[in-house]
N, C-alpha and C. Protein backbone atom coordinates (compact mmCIF):
# COMPACT_ATOMS: atom_id res chain seq x y z
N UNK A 1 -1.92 -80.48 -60.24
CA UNK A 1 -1.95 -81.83 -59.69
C UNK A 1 -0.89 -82.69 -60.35
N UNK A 2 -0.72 -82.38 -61.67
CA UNK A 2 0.13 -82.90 -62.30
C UNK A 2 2.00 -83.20 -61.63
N UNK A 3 1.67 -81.62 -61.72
CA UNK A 3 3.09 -81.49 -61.12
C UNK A 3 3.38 -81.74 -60.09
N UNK A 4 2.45 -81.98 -59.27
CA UNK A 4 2.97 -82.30 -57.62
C UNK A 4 3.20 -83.91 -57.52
N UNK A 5 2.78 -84.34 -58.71
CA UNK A 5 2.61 -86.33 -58.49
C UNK A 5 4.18 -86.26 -58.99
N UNK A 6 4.73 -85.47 -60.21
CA UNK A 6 5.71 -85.63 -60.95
C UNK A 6 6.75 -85.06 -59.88
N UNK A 7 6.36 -84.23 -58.93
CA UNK A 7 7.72 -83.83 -57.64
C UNK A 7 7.70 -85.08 -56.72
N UNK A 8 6.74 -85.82 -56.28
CA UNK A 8 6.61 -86.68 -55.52
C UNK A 8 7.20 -87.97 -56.25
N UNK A 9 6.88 -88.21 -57.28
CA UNK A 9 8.02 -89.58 -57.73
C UNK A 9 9.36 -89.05 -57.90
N UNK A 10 9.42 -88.15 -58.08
CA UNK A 10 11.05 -87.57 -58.47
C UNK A 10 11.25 -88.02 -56.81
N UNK A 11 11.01 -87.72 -55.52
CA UNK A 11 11.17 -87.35 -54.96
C UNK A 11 11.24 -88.91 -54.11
N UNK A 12 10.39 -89.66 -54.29
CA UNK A 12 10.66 -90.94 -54.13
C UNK A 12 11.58 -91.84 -54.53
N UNK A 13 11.97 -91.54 -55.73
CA UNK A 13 12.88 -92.13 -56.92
C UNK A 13 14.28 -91.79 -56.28
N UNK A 14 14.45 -90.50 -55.22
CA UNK A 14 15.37 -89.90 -55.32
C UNK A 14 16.24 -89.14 -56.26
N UNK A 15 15.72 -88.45 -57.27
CA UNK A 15 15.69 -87.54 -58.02
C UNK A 15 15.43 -86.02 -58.01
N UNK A 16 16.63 -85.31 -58.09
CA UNK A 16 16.12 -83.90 -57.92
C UNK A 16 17.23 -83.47 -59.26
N UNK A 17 16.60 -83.48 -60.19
CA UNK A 17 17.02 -83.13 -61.61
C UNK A 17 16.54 -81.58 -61.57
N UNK A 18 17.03 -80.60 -62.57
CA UNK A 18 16.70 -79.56 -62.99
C UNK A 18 15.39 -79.52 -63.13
N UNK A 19 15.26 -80.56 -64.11
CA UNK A 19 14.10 -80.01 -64.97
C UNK A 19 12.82 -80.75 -63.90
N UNK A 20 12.98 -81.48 -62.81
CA UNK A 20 11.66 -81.76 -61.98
C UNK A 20 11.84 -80.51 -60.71
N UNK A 21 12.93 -79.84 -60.15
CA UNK A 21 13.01 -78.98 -59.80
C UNK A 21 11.93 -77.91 -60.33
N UNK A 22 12.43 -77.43 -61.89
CA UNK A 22 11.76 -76.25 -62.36
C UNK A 22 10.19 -76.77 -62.27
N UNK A 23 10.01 -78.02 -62.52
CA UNK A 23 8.61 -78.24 -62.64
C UNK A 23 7.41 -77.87 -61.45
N UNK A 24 8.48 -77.96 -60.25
CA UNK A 24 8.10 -78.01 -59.24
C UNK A 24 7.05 -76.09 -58.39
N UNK A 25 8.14 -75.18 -59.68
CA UNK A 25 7.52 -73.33 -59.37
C UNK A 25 7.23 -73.45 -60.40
N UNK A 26 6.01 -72.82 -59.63
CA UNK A 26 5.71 -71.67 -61.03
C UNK A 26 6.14 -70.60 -61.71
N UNK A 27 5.67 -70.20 -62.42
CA UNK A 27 6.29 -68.91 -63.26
C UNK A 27 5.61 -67.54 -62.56
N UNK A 28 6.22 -66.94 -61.78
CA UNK A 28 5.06 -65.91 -61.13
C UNK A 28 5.40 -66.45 -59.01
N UNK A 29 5.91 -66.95 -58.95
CA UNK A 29 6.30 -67.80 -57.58
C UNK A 29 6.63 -67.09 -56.78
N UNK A 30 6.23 -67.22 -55.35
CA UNK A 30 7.32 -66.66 -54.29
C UNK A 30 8.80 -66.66 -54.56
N UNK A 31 9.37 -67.75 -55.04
CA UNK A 31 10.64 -67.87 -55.06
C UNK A 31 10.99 -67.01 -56.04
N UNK A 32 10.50 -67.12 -57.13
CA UNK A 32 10.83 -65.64 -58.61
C UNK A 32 10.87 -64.62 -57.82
N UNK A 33 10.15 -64.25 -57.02
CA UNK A 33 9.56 -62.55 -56.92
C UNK A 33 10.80 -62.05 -55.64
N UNK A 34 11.32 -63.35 -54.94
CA UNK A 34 12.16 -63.46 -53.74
C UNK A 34 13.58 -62.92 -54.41
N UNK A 35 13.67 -63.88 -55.50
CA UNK A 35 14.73 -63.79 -56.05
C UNK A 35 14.93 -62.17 -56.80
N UNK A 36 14.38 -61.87 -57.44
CA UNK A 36 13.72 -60.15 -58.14
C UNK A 36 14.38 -59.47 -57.33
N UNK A 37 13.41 -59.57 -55.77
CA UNK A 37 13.70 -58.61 -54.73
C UNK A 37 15.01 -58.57 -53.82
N UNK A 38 16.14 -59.51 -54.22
CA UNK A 38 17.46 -60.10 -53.52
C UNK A 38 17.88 -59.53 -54.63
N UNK A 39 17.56 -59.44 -55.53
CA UNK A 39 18.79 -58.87 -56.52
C UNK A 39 18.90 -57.06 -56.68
N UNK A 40 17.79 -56.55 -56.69
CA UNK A 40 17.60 -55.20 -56.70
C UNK A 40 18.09 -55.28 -55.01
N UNK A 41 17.87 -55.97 -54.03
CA UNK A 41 18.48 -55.17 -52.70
C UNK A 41 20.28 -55.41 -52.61
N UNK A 42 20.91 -56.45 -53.30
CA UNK A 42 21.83 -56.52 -53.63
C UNK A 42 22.56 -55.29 -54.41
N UNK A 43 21.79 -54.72 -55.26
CA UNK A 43 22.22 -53.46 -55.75
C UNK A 43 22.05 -52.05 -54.70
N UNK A 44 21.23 -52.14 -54.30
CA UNK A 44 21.17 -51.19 -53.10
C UNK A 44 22.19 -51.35 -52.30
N UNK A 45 22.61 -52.74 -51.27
CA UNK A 45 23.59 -52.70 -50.72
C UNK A 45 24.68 -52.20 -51.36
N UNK A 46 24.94 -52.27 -52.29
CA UNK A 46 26.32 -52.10 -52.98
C UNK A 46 26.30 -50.50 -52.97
N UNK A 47 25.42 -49.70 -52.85
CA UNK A 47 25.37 -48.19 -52.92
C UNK A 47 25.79 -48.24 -51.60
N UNK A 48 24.64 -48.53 -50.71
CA UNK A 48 25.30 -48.23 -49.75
C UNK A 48 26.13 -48.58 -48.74
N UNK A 49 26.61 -49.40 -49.25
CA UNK A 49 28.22 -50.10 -48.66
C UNK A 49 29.47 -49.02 -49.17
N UNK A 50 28.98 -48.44 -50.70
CA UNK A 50 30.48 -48.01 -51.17
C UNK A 50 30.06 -46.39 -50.68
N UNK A 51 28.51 -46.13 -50.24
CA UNK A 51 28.68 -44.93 -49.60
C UNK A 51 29.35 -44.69 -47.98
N UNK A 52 29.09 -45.93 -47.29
CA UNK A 52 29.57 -46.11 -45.84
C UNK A 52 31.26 -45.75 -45.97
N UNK A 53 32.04 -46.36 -46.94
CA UNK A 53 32.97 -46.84 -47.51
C UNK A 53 33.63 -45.41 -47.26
N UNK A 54 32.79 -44.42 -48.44
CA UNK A 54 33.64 -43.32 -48.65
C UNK A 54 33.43 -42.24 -48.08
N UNK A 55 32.20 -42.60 -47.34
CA UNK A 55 32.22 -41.15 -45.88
C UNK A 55 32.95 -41.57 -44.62
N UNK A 56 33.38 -42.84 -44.35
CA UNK A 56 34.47 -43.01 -43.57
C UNK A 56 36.15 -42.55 -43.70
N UNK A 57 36.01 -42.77 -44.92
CA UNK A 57 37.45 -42.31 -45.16
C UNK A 57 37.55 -41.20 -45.07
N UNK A 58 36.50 -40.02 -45.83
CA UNK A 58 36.36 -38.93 -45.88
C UNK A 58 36.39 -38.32 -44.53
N UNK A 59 35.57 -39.03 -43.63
CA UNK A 59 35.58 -38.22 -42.31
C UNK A 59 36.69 -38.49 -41.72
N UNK A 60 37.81 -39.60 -41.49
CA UNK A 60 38.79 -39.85 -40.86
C UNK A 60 39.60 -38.95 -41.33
N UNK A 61 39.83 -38.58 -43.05
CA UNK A 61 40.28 -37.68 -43.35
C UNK A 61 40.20 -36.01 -43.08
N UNK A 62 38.72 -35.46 -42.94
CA UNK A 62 38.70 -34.35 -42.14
C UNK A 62 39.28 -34.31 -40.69
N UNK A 63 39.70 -35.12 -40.00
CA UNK A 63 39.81 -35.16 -38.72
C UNK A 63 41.19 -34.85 -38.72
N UNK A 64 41.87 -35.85 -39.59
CA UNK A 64 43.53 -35.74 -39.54
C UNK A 64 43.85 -34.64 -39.99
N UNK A 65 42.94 -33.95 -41.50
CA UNK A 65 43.68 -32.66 -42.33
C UNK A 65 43.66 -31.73 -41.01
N UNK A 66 41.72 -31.27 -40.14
CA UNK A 66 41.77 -30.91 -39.49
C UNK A 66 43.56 -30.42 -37.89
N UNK A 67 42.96 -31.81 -37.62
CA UNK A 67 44.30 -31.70 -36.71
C UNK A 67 45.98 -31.12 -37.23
N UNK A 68 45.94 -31.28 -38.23
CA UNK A 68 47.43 -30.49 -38.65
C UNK A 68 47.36 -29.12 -38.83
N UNK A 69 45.97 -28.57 -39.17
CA UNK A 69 45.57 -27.40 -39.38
C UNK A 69 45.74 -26.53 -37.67
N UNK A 70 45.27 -27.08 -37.29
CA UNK A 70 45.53 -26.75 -35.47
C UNK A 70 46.86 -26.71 -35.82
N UNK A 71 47.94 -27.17 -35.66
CA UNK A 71 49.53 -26.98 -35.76
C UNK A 71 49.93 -26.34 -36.81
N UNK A 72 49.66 -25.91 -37.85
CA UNK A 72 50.55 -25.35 -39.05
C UNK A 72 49.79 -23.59 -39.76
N UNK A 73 48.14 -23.69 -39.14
CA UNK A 73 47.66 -22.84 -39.72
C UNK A 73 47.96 -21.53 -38.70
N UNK A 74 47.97 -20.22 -39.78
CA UNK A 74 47.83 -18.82 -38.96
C UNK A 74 47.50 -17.99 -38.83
N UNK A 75 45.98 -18.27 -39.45
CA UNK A 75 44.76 -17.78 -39.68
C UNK A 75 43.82 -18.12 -38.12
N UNK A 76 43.49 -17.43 -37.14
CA UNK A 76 42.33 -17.91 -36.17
C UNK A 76 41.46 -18.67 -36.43
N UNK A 77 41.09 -17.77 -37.77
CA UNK A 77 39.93 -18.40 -38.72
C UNK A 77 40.08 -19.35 -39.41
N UNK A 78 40.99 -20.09 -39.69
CA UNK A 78 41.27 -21.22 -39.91
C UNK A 78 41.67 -22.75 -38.87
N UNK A 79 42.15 -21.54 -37.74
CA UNK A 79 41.97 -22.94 -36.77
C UNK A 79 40.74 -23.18 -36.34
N UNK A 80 39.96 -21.96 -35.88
CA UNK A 80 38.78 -21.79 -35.68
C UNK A 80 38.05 -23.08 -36.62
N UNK A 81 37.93 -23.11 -37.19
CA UNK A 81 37.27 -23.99 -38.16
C UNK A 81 38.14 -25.57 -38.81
N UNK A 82 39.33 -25.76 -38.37
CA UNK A 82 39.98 -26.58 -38.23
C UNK A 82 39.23 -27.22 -37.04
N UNK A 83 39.50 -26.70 -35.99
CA UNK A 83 38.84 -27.45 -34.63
C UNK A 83 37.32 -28.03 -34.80
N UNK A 84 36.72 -27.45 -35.76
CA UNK A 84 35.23 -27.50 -35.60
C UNK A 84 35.33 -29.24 -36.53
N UNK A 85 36.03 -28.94 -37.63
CA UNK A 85 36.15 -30.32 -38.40
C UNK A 85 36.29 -31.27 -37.26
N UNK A 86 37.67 -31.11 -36.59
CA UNK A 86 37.70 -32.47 -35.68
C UNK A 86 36.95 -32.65 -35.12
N UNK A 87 36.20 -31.70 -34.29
CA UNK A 87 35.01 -31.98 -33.28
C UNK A 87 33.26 -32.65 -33.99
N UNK A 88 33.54 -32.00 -35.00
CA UNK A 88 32.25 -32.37 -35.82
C UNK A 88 32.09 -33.71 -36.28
N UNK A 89 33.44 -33.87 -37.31
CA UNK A 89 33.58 -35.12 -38.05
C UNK A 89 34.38 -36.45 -37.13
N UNK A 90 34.53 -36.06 -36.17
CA UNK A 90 35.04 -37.05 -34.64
C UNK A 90 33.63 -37.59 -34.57
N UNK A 91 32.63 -36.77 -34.00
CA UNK A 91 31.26 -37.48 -33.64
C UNK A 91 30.61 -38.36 -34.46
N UNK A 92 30.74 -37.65 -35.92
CA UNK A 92 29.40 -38.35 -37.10
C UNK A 92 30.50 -39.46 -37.36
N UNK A 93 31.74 -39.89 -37.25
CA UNK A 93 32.46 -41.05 -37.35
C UNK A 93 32.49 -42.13 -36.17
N UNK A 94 32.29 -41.55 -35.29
CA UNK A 94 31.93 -42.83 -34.08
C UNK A 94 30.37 -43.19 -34.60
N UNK A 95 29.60 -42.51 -35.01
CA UNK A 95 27.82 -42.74 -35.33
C UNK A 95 28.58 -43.68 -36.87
N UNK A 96 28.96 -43.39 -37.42
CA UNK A 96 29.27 -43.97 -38.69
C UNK A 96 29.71 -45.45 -38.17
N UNK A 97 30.84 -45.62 -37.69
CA UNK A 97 31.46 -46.76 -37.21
C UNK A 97 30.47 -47.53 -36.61
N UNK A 98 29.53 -47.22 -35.54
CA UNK A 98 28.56 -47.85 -35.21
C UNK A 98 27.54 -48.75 -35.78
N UNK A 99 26.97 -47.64 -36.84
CA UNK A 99 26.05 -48.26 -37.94
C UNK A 99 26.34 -48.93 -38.42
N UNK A 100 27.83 -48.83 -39.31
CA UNK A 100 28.47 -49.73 -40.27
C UNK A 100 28.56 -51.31 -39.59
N UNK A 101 28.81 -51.24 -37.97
CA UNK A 101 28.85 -52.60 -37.35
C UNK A 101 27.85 -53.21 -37.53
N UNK A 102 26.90 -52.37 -37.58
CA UNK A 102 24.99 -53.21 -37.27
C UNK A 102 24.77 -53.55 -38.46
N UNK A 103 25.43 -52.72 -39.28
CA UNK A 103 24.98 -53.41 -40.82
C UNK A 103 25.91 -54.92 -41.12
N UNK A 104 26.54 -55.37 -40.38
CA UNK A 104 27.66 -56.43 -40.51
C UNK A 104 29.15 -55.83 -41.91
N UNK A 105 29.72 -54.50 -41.86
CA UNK A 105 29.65 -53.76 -42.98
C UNK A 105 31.16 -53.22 -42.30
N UNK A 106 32.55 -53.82 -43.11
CA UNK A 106 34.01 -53.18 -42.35
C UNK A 106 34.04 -52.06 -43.52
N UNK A 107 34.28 -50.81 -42.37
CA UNK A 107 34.54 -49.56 -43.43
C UNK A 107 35.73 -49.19 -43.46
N UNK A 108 36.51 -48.46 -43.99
CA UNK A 108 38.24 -47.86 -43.45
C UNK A 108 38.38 -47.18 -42.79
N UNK A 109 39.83 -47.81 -41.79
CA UNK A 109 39.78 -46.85 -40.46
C UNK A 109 40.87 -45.99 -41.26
N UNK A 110 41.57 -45.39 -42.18
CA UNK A 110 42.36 -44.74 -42.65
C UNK A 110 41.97 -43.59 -43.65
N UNK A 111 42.40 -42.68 -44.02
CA UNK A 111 42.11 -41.85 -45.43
C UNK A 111 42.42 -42.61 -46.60
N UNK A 112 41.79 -42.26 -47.63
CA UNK A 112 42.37 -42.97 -49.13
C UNK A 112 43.40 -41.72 -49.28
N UNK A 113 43.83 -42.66 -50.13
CA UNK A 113 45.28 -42.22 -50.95
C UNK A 113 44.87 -40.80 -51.84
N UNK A 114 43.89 -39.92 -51.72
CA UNK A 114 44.11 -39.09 -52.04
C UNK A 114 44.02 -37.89 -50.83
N UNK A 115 44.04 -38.29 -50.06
CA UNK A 115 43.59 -37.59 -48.71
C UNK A 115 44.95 -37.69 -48.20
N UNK A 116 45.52 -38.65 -48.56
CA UNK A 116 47.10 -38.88 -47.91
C UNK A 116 48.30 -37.99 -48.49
N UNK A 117 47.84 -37.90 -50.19
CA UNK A 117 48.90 -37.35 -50.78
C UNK A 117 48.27 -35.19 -50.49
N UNK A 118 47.12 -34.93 -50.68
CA UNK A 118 46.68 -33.95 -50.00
C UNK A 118 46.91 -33.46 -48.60
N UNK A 119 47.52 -34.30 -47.55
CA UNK A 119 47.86 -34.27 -46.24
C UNK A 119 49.87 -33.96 -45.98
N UNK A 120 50.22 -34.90 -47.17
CA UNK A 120 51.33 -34.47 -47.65
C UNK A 120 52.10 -33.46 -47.86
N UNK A 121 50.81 -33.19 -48.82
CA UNK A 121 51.19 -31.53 -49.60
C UNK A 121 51.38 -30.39 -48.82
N UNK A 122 50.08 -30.45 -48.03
CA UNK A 122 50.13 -29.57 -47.18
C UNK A 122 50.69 -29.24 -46.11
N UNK A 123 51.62 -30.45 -45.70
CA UNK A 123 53.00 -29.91 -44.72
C UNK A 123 53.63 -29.52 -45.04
N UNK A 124 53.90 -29.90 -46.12
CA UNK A 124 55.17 -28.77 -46.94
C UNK A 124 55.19 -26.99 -46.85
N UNK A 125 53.71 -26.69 -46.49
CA UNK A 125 53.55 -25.03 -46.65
C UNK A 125 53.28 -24.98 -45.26
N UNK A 126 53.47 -23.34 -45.55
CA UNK A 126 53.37 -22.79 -44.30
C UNK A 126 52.84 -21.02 -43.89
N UNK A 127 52.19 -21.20 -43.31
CA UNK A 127 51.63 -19.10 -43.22
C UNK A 127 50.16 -18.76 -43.95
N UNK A 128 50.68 -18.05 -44.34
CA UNK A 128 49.74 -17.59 -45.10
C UNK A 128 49.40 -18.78 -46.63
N UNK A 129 50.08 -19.13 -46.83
CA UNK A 129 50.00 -20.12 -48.13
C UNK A 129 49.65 -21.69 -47.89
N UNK A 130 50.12 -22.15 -45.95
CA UNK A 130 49.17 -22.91 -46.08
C UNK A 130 47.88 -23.09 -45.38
N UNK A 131 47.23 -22.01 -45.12
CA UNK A 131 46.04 -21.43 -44.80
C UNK A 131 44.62 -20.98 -46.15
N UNK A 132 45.45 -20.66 -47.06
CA UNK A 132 45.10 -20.69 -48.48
C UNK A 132 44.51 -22.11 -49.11
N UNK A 133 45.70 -22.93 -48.86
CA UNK A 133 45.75 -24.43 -49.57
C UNK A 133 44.63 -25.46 -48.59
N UNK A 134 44.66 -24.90 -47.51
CA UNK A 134 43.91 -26.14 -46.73
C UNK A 134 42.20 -25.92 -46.96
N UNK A 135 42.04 -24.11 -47.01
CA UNK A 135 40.52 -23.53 -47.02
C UNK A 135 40.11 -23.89 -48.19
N UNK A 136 41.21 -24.34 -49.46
CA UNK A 136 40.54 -24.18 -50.24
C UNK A 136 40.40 -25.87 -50.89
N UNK A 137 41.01 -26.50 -49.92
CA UNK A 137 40.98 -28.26 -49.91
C UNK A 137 39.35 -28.05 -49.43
N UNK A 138 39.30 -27.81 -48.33
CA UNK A 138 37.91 -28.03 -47.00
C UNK A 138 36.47 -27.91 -48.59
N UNK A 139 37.07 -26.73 -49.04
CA UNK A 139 35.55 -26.64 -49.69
C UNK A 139 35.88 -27.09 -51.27
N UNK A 140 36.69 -27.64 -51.05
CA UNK A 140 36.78 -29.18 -52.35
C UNK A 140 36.16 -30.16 -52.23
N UNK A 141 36.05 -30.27 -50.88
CA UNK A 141 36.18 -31.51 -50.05
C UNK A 141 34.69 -31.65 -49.63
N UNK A 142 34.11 -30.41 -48.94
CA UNK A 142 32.51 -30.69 -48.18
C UNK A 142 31.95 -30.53 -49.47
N UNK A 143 32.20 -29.73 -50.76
CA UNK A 143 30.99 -29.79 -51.72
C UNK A 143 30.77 -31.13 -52.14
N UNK A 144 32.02 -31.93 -52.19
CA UNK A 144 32.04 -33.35 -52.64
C UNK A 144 31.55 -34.03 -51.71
N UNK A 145 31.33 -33.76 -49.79
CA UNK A 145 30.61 -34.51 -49.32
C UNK A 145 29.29 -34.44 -49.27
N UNK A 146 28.69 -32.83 -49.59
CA UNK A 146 27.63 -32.59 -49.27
C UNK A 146 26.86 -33.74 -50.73
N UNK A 147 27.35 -33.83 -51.67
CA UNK A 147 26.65 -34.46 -52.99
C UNK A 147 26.76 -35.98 -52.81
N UNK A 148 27.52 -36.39 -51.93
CA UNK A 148 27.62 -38.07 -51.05
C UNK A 148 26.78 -38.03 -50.92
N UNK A 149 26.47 -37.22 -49.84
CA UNK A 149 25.11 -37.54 -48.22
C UNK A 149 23.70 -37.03 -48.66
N UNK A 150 23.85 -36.42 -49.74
CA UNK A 150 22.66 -36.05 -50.13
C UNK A 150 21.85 -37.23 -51.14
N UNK A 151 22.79 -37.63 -51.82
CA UNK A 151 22.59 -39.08 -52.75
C UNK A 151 22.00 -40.02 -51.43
N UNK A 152 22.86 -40.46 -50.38
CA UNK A 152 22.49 -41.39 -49.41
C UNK A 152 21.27 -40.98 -48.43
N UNK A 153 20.30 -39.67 -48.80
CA UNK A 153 19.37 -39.35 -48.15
C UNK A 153 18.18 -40.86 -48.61
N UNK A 154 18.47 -40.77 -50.01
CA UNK A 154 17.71 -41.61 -50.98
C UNK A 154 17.59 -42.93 -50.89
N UNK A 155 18.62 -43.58 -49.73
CA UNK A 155 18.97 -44.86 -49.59
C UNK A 155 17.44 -45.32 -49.33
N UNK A 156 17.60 -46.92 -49.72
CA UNK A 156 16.09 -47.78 -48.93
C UNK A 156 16.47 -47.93 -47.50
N UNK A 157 17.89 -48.46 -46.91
CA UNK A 157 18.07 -48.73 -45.93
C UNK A 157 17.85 -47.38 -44.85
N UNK A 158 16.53 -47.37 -43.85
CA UNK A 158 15.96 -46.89 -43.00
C UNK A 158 17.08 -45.99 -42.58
N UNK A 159 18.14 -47.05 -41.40
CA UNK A 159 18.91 -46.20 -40.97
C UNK A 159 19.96 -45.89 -41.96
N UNK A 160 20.76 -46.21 -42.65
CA UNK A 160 21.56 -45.33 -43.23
C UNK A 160 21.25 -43.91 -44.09
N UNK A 161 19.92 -44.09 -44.48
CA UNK A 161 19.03 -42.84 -44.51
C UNK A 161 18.73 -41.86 -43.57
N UNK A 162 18.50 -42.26 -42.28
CA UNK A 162 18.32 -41.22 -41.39
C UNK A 162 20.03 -40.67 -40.76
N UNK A 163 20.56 -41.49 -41.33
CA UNK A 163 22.19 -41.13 -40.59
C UNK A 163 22.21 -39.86 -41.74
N UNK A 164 22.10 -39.85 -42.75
CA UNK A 164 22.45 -39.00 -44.05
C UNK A 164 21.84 -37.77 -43.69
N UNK A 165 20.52 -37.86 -43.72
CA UNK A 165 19.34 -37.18 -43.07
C UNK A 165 20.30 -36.01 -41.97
N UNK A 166 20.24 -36.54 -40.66
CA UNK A 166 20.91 -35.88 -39.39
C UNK A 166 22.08 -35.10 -39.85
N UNK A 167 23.11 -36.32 -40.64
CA UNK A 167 24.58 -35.26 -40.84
C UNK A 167 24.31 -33.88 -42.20
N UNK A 168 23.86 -34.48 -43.07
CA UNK A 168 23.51 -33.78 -44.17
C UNK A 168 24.18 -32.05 -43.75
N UNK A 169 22.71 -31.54 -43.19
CA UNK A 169 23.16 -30.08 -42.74
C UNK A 169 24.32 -29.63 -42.26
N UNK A 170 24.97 -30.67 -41.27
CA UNK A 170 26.28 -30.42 -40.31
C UNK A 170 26.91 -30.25 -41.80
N UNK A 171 27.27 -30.51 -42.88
CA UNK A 171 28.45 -30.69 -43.52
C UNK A 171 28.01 -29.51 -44.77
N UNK A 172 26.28 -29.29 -45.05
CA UNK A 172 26.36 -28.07 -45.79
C UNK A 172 26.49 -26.97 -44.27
N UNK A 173 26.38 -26.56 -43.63
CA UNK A 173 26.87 -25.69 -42.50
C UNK A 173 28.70 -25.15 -42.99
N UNK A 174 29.31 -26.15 -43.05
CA UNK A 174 31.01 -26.66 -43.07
C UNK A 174 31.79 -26.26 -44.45
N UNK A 175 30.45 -26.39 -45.56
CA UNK A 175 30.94 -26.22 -46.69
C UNK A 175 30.61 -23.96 -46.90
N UNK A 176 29.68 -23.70 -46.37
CA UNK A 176 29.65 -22.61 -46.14
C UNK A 176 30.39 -21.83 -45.22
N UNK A 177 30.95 -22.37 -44.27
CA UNK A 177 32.34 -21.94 -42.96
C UNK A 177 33.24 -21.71 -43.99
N UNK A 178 33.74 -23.01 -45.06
CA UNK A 178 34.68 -23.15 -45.48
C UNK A 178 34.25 -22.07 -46.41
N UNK A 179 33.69 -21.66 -47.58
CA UNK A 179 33.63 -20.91 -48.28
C UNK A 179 34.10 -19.58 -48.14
N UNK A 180 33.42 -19.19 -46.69
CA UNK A 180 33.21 -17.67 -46.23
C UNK A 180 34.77 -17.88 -45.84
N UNK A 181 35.23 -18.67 -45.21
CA UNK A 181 36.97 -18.01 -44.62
C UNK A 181 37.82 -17.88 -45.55
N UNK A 182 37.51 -19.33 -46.46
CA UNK A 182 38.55 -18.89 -47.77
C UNK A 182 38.28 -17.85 -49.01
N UNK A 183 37.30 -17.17 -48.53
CA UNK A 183 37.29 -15.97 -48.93
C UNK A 183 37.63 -15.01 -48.44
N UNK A 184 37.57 -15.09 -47.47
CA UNK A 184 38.11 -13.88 -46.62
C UNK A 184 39.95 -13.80 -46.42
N UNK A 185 40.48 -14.92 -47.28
CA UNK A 185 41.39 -14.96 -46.93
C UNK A 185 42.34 -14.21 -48.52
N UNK A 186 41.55 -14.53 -49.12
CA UNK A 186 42.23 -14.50 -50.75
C UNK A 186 41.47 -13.70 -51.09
N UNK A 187 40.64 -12.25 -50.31
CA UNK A 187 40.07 -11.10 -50.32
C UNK A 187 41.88 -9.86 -49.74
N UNK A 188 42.55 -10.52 -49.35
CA UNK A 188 43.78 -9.74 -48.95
C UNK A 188 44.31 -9.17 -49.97
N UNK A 189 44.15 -9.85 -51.22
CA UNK A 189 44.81 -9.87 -52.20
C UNK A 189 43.86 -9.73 -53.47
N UNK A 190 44.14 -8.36 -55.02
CA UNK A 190 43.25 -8.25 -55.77
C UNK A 190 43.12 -9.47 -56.24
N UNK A 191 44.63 -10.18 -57.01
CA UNK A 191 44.37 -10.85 -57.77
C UNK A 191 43.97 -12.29 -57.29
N UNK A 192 44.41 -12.32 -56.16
CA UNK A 192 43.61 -13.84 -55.74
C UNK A 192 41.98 -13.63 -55.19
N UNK A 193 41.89 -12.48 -55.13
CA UNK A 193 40.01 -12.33 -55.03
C UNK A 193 40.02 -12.74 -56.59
N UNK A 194 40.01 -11.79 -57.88
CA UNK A 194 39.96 -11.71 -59.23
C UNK A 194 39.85 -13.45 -59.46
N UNK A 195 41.05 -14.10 -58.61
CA UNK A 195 40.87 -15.55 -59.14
C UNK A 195 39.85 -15.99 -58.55
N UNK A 196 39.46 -16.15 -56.90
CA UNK A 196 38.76 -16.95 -56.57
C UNK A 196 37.50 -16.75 -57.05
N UNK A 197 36.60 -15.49 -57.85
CA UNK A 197 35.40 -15.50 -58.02
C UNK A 197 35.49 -15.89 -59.41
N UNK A 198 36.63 -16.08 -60.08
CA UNK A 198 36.50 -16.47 -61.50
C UNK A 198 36.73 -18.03 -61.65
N UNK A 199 36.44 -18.59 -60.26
CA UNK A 199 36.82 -20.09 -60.05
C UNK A 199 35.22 -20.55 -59.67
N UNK A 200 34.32 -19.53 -58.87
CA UNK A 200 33.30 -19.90 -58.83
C UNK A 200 32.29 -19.96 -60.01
């Protein structure tokens, strides 16, 4: 009772000081517990903003490495599975782009700069060597996405959870494509078998 006479003259007086403000909550308040819960979802967003962030790039980036792989690779089995990237990571990036809108949330329409200088590299080769270099980018690349999307299963946010959820498998599927060809490819050879299982 106290305090409500002491908000009401403040309030008459035209006074809104700190300290008749604070007088005004309690300790234990909607507004405390509001505030609590804005700050822990503030940290959540920030996960999953910088996860939206970096499976966009990532997927724009499978699409492009993909597509050069169609032109430069000369392995079947490597276009074979080149094509599947674009077609795969084409779809879960229009679903990505979508979400990211509903979340009010701009993601990158480009690869990061390590996807660029990796895209680089790999024009430079050609044949058999850059069929080698790209299989063995892909499953650089999906083990590092599969440990993204699996983190973002965990999200609070509903849908960006069920987006994680749906793609999840598509990309362990991709990381096992990729495994099995670039093995099969550096199986031609003792010492690049000798290496690749002494890499696993």
């Amino acid at each position: 009772m106290k305090k409500t006479l002491v908000l009401s003259l403040g309030l008459a007086l035209g006074l809104s000081s700190p300290w008749l403000l604070a007088q005004s909550q309690e300790p234990g308040s909607s507004a405390a517990a509001g505030a609590a819960t804005d700050a822990a979802s503030t940290g959540q967003n920030k996960q999953d903003t910088r996860f939206l962030h970096k499976a966009a790039a990532g997927g724009i980036a499978e699409v492009e490495l993909g597509q050069q792989a169609l032109q430069q690779a000369q392995s079947p089995a490597v276009k074979q599975f080149a094509q599947q990237m674009v077609d795969d990571h084409s779809k879960a990036n229009r679903e990505l782009t979508e979400l990211a809108a509903n979340k009010k949330i701009t993601v990158p329409s480009e690869p990061d700069a390590s996807s660029k200088a990796l895209a680089s590299k790999l024009s430079s080769l050609k044949g058999d060597a850059y069929d080698k270099a790209y299989m063995a980018a892909m499953v650089k690349d999906h083990r590092k996405d599969v440990a993204l999307f699996k983190r973002a299963t965990q999200s609070q946010d509903q849908d960006i959870r069920q987006f994680a959820e749906k793609t999840l498998p598509v990309l362990e599927h991709h990381l096992s494509m990729a495994e099995q060809v670039s093995k099969s490819l550096k199986g031609g050879s003792g010492t690049a078998a000798a290496s690749s299982s002494s890499e696993q």
